[in-house]
N, C-alpha and C. Protein backbone atom coordinates (compact mmCIF):
# COMPACT_ATOMS: atom_id res chain seq x y z
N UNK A 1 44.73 -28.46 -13.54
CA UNK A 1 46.18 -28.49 -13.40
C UNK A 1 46.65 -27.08 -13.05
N UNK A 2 47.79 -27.16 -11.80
CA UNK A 2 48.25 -26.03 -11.70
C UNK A 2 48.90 -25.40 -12.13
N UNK A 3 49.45 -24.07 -11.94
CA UNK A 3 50.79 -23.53 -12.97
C UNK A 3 51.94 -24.24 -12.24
N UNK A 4 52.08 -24.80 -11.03
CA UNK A 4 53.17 -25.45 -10.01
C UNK A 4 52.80 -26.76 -10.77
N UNK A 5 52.38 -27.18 -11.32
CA UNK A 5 52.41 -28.74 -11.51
C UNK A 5 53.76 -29.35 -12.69
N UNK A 6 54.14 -29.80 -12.66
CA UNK A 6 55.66 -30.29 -12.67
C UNK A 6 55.19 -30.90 -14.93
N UNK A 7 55.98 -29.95 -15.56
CA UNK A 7 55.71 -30.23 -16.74
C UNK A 7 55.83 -31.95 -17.84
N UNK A 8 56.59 -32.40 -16.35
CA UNK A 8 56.50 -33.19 -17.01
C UNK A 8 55.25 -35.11 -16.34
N UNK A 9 54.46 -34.23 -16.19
CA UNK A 9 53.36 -34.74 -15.80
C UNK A 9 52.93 -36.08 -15.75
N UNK A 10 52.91 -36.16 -17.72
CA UNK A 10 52.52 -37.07 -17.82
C UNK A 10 53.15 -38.80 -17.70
N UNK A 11 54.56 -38.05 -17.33
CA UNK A 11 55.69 -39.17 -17.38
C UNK A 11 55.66 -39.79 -15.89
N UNK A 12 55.38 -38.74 -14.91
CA UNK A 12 55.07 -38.98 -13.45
C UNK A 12 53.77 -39.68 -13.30
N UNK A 13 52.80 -39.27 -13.81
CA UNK A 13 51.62 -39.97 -13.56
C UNK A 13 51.64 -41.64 -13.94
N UNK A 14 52.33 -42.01 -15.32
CA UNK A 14 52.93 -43.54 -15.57
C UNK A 14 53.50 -43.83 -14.60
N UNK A 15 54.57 -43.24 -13.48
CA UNK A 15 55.26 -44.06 -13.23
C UNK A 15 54.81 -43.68 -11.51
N UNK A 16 53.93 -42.80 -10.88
CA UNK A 16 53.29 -42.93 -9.87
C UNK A 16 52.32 -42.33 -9.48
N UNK A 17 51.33 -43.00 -10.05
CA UNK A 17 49.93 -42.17 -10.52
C UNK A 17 48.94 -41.69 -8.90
N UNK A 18 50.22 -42.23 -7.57
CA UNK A 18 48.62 -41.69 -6.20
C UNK A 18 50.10 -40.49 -6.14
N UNK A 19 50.61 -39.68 -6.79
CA UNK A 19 51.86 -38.84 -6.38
C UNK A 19 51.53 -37.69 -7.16
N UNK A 20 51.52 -36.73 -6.84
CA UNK A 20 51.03 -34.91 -7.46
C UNK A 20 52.62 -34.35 -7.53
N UNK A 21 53.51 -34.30 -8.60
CA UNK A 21 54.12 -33.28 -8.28
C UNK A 21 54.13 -32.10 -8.75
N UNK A 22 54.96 -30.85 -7.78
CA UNK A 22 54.81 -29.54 -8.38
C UNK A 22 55.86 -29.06 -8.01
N UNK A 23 56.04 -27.97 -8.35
CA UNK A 23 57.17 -27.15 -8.56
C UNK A 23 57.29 -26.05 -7.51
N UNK A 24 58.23 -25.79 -6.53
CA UNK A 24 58.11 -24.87 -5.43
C UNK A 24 59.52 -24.39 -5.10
N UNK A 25 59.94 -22.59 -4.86
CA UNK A 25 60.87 -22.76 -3.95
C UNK A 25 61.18 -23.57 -3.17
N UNK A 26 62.74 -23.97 -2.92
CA UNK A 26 62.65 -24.58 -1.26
C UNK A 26 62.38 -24.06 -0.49
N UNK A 27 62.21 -22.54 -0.65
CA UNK A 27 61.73 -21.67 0.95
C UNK A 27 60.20 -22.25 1.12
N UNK A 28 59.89 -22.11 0.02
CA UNK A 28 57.83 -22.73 0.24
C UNK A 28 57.88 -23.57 0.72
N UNK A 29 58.55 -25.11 0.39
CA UNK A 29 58.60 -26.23 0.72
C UNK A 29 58.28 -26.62 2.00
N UNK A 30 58.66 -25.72 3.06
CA UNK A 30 58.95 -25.82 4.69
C UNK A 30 60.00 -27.12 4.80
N UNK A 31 60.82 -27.07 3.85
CA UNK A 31 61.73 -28.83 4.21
C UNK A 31 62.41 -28.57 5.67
N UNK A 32 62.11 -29.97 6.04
CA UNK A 32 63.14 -30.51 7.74
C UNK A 32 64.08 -29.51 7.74
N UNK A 33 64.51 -29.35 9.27
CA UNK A 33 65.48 -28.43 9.35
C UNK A 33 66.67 -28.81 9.02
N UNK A 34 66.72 -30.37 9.54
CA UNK A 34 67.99 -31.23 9.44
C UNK A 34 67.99 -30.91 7.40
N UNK A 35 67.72 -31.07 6.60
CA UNK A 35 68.20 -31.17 5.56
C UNK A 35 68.15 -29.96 5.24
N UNK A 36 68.00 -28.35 5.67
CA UNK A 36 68.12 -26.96 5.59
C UNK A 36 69.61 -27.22 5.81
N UNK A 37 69.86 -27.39 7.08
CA UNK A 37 71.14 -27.47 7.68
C UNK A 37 72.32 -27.79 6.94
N UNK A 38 72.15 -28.74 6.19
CA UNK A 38 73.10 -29.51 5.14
C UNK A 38 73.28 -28.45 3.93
N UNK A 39 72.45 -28.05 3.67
CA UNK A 39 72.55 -26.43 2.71
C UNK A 39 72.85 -25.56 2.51
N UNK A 40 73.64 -24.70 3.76
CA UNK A 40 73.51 -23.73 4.11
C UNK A 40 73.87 -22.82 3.20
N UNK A 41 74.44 -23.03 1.96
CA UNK A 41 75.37 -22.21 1.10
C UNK A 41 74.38 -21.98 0.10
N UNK A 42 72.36 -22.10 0.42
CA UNK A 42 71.83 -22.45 -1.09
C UNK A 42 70.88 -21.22 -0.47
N UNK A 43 70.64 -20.31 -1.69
CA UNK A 43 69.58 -19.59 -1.63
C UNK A 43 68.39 -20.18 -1.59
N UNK A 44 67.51 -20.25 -0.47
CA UNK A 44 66.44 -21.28 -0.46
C UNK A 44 65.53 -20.84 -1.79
N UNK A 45 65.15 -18.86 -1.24
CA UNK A 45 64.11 -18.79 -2.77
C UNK A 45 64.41 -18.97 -3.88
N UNK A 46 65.80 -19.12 -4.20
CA UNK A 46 66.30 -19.16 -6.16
C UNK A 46 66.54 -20.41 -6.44
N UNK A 47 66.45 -21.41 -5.78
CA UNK A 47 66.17 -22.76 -6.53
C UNK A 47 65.04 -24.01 -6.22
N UNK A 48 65.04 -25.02 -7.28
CA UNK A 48 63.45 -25.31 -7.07
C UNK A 48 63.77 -26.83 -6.61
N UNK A 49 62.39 -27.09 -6.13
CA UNK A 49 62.26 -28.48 -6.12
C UNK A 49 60.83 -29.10 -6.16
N UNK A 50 60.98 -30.07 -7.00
CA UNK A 50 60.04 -30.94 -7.72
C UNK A 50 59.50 -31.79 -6.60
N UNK A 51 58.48 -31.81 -5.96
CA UNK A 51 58.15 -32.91 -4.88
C UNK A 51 56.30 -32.65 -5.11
N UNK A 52 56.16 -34.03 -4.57
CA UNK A 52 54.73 -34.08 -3.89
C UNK A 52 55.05 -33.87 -2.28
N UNK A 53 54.62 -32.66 -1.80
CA UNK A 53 54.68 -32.32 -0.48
C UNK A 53 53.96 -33.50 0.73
N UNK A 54 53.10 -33.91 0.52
CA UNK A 54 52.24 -34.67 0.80
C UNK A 54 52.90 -36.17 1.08
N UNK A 55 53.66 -36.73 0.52
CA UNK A 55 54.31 -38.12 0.84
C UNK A 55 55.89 -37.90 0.52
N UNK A 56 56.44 -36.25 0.41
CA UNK A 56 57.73 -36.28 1.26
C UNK A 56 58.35 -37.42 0.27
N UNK A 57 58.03 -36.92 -1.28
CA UNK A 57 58.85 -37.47 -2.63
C UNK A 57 59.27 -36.49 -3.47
N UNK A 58 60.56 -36.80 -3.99
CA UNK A 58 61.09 -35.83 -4.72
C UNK A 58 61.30 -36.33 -6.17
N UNK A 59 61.30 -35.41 -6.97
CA UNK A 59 61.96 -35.76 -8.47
C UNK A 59 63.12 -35.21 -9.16
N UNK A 60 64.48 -35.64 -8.64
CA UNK A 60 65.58 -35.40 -9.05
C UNK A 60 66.08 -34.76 -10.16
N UNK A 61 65.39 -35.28 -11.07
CA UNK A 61 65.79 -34.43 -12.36
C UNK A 61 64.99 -33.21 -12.33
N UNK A 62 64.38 -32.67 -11.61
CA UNK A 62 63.73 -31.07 -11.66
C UNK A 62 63.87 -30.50 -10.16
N UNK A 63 65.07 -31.30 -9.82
CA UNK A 63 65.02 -30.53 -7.95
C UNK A 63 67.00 -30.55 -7.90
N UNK A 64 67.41 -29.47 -7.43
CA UNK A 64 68.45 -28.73 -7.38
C UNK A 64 69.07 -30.15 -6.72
N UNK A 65 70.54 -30.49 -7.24
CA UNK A 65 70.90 -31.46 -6.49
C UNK A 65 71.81 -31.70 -5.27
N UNK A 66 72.16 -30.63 -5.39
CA UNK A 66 72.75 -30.07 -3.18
C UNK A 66 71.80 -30.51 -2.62
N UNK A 67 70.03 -29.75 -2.81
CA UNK A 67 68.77 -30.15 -2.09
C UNK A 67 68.40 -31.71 -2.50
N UNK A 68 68.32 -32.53 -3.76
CA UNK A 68 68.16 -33.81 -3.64
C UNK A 68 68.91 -34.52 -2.66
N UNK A 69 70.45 -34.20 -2.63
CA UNK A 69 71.66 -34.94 -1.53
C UNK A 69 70.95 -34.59 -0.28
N UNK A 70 70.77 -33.55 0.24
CA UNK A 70 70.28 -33.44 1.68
C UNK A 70 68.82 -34.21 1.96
N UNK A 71 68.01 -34.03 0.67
CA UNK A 71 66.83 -35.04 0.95
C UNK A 71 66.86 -36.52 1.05
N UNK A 72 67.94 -37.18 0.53
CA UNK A 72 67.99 -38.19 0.26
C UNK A 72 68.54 -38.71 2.00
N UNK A 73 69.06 -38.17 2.41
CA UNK A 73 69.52 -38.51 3.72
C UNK A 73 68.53 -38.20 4.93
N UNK A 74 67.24 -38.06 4.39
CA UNK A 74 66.46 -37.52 5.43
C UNK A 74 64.71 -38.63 5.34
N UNK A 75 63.82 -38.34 5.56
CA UNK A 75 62.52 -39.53 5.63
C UNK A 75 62.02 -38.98 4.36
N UNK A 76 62.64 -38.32 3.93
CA UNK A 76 62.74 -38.20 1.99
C UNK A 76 62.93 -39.30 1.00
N UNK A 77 61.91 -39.53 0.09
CA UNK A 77 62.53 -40.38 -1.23
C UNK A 77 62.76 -39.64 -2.59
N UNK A 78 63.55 -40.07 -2.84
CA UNK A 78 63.50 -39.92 -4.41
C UNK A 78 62.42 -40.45 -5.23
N UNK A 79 61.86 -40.46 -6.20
CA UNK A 79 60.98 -40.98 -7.12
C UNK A 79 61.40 -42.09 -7.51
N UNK A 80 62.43 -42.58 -7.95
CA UNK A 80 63.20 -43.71 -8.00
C UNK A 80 63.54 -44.68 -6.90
N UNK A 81 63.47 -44.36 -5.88
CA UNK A 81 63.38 -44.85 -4.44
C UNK A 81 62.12 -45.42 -4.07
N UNK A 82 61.29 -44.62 -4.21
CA UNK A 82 59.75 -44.70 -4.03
C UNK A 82 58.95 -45.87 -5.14
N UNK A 83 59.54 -46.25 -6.26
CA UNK A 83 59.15 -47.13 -6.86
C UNK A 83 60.12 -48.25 -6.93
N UNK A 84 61.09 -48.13 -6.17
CA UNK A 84 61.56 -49.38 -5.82
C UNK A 84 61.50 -50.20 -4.55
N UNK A 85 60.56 -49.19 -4.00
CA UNK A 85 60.22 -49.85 -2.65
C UNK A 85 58.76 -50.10 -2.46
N UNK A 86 58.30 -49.79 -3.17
CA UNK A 86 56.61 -49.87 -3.40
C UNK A 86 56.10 -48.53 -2.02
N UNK A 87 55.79 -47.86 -2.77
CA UNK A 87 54.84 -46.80 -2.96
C UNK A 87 55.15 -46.18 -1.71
N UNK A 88 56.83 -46.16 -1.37
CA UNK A 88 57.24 -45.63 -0.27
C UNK A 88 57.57 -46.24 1.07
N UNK A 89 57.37 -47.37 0.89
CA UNK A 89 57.84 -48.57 2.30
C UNK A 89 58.81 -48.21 2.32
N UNK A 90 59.48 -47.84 3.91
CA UNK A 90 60.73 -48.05 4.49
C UNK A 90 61.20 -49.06 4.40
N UNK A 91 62.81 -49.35 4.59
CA UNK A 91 63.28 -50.32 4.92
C UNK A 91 63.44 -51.07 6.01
């Protein structure tokens, strides 16, 4: 386990165990430009967000929520999204 791995682990792994999350600036993140854009007022390095980079999922309650709103409008899910659609199916 990493020091980026999202403390609350074990609650993520119950509820989507093929999903890694961790903890990253949004500057690390490399997020879409389109949802940078929607931001513009946010220090990318001073706030965080909770995602598995990898399937482009987020976890709301540990990700700044200006940056959840802009993700949510983008080929972004929420964690809550993602298990209500099975394991990330579009609509």
């Amino acid at each position: 386990m990493s020091s980026r791995t999202c403390p609350d682990w074990p609650e993520l792994m119950e509820r989507a165990p093929e999903l890694q999350f961790k903890h990253y600036a949004v500057a690390e993140a490399q997020l879409p430009a389109e949802v940078l854009m929607k931001i513009p007022e946010v220090a990318l390095g001073d706030i965080a967000i909770c995602c598995d980079l990898e399937h482009h999922v987020f976890f709301s309650e540990h990700t700044d929520e200006r940056v959840a709103a802009a993700l949510s409008e983008s080929h972004w899910f929420s964690l809550d999204e993602w298990e209500r659609r099975g394991a990330g199916v579009t609509a």
